[in-house]
Protein backbone atom coordinates (compact mmCIF):
# COMPACT_ATOMS: atom_id res chain seq x y z
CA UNK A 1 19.13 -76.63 -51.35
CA UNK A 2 19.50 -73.73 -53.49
CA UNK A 3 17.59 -70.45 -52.49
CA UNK A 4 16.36 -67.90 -55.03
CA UNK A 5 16.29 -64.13 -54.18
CA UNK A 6 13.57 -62.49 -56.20
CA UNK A 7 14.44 -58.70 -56.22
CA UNK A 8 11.11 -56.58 -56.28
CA UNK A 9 10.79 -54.37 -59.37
CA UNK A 10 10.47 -50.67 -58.28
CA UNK A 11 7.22 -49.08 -58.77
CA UNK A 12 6.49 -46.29 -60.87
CA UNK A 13 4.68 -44.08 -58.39
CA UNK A 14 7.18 -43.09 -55.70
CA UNK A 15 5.80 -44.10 -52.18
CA UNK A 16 5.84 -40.63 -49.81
CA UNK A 17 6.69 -43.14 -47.09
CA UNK A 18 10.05 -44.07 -48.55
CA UNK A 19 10.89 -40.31 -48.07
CA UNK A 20 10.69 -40.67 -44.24
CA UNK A 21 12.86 -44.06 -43.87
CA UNK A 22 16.09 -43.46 -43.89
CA UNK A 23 18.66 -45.03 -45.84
CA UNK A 24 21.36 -47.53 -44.48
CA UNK A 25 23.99 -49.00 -45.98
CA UNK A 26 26.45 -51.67 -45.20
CA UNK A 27 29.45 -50.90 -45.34
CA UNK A 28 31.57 -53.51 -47.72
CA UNK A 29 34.08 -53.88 -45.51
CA UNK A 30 31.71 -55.61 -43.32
CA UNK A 31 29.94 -57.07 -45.60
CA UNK A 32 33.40 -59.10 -47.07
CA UNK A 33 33.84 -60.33 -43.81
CA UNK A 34 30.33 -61.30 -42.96
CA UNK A 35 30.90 -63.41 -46.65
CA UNK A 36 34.38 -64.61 -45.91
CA UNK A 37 33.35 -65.96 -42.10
CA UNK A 38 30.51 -67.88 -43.85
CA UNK A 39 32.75 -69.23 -46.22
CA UNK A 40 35.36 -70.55 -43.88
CA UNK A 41 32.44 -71.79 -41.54
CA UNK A 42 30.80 -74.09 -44.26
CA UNK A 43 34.38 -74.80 -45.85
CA UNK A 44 35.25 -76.54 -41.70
CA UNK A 45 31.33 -77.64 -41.83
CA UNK A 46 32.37 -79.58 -45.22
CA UNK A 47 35.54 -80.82 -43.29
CA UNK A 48 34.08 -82.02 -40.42
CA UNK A 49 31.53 -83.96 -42.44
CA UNK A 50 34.76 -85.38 -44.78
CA UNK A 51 35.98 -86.82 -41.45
CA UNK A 52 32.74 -88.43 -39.61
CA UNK A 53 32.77 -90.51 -43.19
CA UNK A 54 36.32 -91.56 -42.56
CA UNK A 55 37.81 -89.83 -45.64
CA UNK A 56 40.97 -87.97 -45.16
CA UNK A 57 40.24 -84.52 -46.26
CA UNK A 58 43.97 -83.68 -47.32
CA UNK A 59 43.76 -85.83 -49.52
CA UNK A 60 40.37 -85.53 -50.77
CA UNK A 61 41.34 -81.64 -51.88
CA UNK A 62 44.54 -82.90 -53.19
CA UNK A 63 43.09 -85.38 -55.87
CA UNK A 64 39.82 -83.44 -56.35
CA UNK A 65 40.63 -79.61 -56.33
CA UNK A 66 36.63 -79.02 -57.62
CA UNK A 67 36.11 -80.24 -53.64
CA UNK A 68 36.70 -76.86 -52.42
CA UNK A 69 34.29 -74.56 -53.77
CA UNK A 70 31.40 -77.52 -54.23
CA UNK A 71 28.53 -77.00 -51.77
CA UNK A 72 28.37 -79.58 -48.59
CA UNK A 73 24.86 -80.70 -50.78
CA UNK A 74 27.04 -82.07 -53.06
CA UNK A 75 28.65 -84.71 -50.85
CA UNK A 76 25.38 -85.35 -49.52
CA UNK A 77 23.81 -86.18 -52.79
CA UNK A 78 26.73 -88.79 -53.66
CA UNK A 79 26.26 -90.49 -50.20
CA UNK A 80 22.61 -90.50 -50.14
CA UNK A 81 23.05 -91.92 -54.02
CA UNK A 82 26.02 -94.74 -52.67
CA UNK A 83 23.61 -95.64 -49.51
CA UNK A 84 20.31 -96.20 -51.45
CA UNK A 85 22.02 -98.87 -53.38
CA UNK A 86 22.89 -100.48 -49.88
CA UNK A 87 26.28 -99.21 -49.05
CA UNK A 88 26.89 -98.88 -45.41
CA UNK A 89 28.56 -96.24 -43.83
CA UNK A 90 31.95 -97.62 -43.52
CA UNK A 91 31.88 -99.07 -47.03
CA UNK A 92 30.82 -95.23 -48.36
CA UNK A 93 33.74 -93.98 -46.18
CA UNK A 94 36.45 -96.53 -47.96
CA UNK A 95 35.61 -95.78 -51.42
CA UNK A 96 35.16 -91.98 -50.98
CA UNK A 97 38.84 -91.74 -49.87
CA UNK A 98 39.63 -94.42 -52.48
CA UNK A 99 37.94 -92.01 -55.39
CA UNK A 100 38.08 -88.05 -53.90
CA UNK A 101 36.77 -88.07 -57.39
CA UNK A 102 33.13 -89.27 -56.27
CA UNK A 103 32.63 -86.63 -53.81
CA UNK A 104 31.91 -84.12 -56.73
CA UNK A 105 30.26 -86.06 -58.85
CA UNK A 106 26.57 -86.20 -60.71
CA UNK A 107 24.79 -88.79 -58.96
CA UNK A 108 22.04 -88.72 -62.01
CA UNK A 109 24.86 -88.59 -64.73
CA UNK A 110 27.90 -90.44 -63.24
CA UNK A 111 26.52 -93.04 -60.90
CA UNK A 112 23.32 -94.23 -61.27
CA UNK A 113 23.97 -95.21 -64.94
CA UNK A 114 26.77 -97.32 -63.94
CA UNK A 115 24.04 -99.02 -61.33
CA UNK A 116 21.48 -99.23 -64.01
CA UNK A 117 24.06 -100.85 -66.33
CA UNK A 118 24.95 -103.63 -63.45
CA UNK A 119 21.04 -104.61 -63.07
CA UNK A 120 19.55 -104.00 -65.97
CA UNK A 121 22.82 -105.03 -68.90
CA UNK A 122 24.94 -107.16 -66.71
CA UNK A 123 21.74 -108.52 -64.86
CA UNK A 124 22.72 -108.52 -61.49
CA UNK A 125 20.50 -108.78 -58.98
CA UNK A 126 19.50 -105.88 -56.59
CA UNK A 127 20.85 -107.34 -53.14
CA UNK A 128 24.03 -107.97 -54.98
CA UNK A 129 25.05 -104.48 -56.43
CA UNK A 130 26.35 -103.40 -52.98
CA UNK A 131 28.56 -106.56 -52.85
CA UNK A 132 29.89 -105.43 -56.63
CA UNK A 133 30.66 -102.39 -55.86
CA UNK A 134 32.51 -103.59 -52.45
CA UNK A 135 34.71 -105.73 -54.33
CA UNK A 136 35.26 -103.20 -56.97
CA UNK A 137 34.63 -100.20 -56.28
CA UNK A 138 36.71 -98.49 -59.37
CA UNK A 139 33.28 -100.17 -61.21
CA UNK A 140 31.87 -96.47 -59.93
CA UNK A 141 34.60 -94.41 -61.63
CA UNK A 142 34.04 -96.44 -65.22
CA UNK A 143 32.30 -95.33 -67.95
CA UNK A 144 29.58 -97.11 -68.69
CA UNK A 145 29.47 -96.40 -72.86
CA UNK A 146 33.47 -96.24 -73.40
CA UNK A 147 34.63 -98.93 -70.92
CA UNK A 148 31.94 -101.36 -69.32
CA UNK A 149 29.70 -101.91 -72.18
CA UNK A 150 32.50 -103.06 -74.38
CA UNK A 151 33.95 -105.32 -71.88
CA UNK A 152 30.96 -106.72 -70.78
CA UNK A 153 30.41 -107.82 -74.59
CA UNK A 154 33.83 -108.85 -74.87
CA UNK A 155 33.34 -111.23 -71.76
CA UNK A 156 29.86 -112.27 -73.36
CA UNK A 157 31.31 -113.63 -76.41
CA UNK A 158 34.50 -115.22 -74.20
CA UNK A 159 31.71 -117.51 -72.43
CA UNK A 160 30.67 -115.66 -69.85
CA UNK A 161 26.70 -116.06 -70.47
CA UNK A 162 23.83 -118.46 -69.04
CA UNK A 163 25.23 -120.59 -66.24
CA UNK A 164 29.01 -118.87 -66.56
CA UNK A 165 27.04 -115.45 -66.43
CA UNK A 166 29.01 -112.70 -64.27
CA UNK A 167 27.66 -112.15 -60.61
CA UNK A 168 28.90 -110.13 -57.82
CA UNK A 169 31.94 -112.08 -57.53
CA UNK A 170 33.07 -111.43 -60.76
CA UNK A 171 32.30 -108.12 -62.32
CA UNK A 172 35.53 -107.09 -61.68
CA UNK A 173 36.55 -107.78 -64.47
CA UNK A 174 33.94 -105.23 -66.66
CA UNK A 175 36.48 -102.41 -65.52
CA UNK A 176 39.89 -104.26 -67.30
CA UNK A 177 41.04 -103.51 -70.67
CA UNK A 178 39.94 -106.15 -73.19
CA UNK A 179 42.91 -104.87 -75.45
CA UNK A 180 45.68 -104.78 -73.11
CA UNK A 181 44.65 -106.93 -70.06
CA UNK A 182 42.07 -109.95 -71.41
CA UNK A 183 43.29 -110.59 -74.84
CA UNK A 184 46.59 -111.09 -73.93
CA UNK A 185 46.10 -113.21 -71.30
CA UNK A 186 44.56 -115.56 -73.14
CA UNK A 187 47.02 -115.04 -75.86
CA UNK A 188 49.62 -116.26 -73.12
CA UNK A 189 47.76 -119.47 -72.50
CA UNK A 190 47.67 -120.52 -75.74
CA UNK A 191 51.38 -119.53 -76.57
CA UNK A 192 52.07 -121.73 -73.53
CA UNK A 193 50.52 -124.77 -75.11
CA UNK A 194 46.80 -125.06 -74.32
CA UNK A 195 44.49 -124.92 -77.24
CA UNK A 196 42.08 -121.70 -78.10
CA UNK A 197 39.39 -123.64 -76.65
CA UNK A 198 40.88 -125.10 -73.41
CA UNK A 199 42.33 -121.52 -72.11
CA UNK A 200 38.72 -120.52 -72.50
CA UNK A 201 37.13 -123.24 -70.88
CA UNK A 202 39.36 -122.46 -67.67
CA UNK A 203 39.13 -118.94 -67.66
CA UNK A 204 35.12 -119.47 -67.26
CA UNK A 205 35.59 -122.22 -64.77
CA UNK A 206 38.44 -119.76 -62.59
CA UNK A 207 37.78 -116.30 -63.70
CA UNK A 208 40.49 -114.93 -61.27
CA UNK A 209 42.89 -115.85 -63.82
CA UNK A 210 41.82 -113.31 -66.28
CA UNK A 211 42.68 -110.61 -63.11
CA UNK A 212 46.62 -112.28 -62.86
CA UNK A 213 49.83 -110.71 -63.39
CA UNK A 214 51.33 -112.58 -66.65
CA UNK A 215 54.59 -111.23 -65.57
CA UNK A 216 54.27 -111.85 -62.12
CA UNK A 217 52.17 -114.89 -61.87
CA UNK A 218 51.93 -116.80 -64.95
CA UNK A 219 55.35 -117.27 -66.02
CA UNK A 220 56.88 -117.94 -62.77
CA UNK A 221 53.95 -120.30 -62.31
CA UNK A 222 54.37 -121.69 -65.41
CA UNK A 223 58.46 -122.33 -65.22
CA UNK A 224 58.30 -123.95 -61.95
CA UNK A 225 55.42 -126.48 -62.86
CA UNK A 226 57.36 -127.17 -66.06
CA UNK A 227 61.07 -127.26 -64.96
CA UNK A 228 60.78 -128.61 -61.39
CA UNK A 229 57.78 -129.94 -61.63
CA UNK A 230 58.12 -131.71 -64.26
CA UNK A 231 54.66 -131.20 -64.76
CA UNK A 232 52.11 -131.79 -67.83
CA UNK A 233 49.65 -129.05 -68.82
CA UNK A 234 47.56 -131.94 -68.73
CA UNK A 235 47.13 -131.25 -64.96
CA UNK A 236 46.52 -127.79 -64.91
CA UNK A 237 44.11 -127.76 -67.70
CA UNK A 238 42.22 -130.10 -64.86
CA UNK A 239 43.02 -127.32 -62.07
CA UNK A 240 43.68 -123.56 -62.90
CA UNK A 241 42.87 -122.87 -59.87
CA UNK A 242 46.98 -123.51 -59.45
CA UNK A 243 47.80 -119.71 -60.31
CA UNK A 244 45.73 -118.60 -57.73
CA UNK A 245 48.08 -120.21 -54.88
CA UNK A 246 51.14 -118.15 -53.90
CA UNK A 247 54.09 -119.93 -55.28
CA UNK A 248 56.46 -119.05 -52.79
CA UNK A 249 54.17 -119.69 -49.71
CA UNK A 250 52.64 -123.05 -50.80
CA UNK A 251 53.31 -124.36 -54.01
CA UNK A 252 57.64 -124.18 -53.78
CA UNK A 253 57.08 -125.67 -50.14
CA UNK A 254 54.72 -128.63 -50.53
CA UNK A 255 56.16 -129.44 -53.99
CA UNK A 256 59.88 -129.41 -52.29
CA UNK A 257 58.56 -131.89 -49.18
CA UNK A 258 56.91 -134.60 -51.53
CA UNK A 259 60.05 -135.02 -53.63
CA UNK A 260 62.28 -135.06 -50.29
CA UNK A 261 59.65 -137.92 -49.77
CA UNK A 262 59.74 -139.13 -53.27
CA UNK A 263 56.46 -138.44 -53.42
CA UNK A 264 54.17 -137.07 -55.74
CA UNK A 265 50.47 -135.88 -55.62
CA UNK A 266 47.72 -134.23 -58.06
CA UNK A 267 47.85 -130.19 -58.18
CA UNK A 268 44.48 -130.55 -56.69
CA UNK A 269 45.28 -133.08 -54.06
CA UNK A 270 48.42 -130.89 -53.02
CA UNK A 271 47.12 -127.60 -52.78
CA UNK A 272 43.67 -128.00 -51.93
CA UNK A 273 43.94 -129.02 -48.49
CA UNK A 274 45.04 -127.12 -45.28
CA UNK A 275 48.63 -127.66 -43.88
CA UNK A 276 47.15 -130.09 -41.22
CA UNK A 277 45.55 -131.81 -44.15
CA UNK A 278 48.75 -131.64 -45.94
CA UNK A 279 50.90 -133.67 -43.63
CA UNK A 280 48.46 -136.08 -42.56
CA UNK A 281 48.14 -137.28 -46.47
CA UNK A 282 51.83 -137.06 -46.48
CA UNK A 283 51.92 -139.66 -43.04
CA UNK A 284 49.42 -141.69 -44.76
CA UNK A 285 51.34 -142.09 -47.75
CA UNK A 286 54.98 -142.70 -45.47
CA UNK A 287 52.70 -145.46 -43.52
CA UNK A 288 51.48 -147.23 -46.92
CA UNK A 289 54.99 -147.32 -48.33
CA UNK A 290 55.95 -148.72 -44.80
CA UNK A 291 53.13 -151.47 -45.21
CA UNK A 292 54.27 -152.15 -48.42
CA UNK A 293 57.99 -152.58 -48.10
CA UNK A 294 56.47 -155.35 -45.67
C-alpha cells in the first residue's frame, strides 16, 4: 500500500498562535537512524517472508539484485497473482526459488498475459493452468509476443490442433526454440530415414520426443537399434515411444537377455511391460520352445 503525504500550503495570514508554540526540530542524526532501523526491519520482515515460502533468500538477492530495495508488497502481489491461478503454497515456493526473477515482477504486465495466452490462445482449460505451469514453470518467465506465440503457431502447423491439440501435459514445449530445438529434431528423423510425414505423425502421437537430447538420446538410440539390434525403422515408426526408455537401464538389458535366449520380441512387447512382466513372457516363450522341441 502506498501512502501519500499531502503537505498543507501555508496561509497567507500568519496565525498569532504559531507565535506561542515553540519550534522543535529533529535532529538528523536521529532521524537517519530512525530511517535506517526501519529499513533493516522491513529488509529481515522481507526475509523472513522469503523463507516461510521456502525460497532461499541468498540466492534470491543473488539472481535478482532489484529484490533488495522492492517493497515486501511486491512479493505479495506475485504470490497472490501465482495462487489465484491455483498454485499451492509449496508449488509457489518451488518456482520462486527456481525464477528469483518472479519475485519482482509485474503481475499485470509479466504474468497474467502469459495466463491469458494459455486459456484464451492455447485454449487450455482453467483447472489445468496450475498443472502447466507445475510442469513448466519457465512457461512464466516466457514472453508471450517474442517466444510463445511463435511456437505455439509453429506447433499448430506441425499437427498439433483438434484432437492432437496441446493440454497441460504438453505445453512444454511453447517455451523451446522452433529454430534451434524443433526444427532440427525433426530434421534428424528424416536424415535418419523416416519420411517428412512419418517423423510428424510420431512426434504428435509421442510429443516427448520433440523435448529429447539428439545428441544424447537419439543417436545412441538410434545406433544401438540399428547395429545390435538389427532393427528396422519399420518398428519404431510403430513405437516412438522407444526414445523415451533409458537405454542403459532397460533397453541394453532386455535386448542383451532375449538374444542370450535367442529370442526376439516387438519394441512394444519388450519395453512395455514391468520386469516381472518381462521374465514371465521370457518363461513363457523358454516353455513353448520346450513344448515344441517335443
Amino acid at each position: 500500500m502506498i501512502l501519500y503525504l499531502q503537505i498543507p500550503i501555508p496561509s497567507k495570514t500568519p496565525n498569532p498562535q504559531n507565535k506561542l508554540k515553540p519550534h522543535l526540530s529533529v535532529p538528523a542524526a536521529a532521524t537517519t537512524s530512525s530511517i535506517a532501523t526501519d529499513s533493516g526491519l522491513k529488509f529481515r520482515q522481507k526475509l523472513i517472508y522469503l523463507q516461510s515460502l521456502n525460497v532461499n533468500p541468498a540466492k534470491a538477492l543473488n539472481e535478482n539484485p532489484n529484490l533488495r530495495s522492492s517493497p515486501l508488497s511486491t512479493i505479495y502481489s506475485v504470490t497472490h497473482c501465482l495462487s489465484s491461478m491455483g498454485l499451492e503454497a509449496s508449488a509457489l515456493g518451488r518456482i520462486l526459488d527456481m525464477y528469483p526473477l518472479l519475485l519482482t515482477s509485474d503481475p499485470y504486465s509479466d504474468i497474467y498475459p502469459i495466463f491469458d495466452f494459455l486459456l484464451n490462445t492455447v485454449e487450455i482449460p482453467f483447472p489445468e493452468i496450475r498443472k502447466s505451469i507445475i510442469r513448466c514453470p519457465r512457461l512464466l518467465v516466457s514472453d508471450p509476443e517474442t517466444q510463445l506465440k511463435p511456437t505455439f503457431e509453429f506447433l499448430k502447423q506441425l499437427g498439433f490442433t483438434g484432437p492432437n491439440k496441446l493440454t497441460s501435459q504438453t505445453t512444454l514445449l511453447l517455451v523451446s526454440s522452433v529454430d534451434f530445438t524443433l526444427v532440427p529434431k525433426i530434421d534428424y528423423l528424416v536424415e535418419v530415414g523416416f519420411e517428412y510425414d512419418e517423423a510428424r505423425n510420431m512426434v504428435l502421437r509421442s510429443p516427448g520426443l520433440l523435448t529429447f537430447s539428439i545428441e544424447n538420446n537419439y543417436k545412441p538410440k538410434v545406433d544401438y537399434f540399428l547395429n545390435e539390434m538389427n532393427g528396422d525403422l519399420e518398428e519404431i515408426k510403430k513405437f516412438p515411444q522407444y526414445f523415451s526408455y533409458s537405454l542403459e537401464r532397460k533397453i541394453k538389458p532386455r535386448n542383451r537377455i532375449l538374444m542370450e535366449h535367442g529370442f526376439s520380441m516387438q519394441l512394444a512387447d519388450m519395453l512395455k511391460v514391468s520386469d516381472g512382466e518381462f521374465r514371465a513372457r521370457l518363461i513363457e516363450m523358454q516353455l513353448k520352445l520346450v513344448e515344441d522341441r517335443q
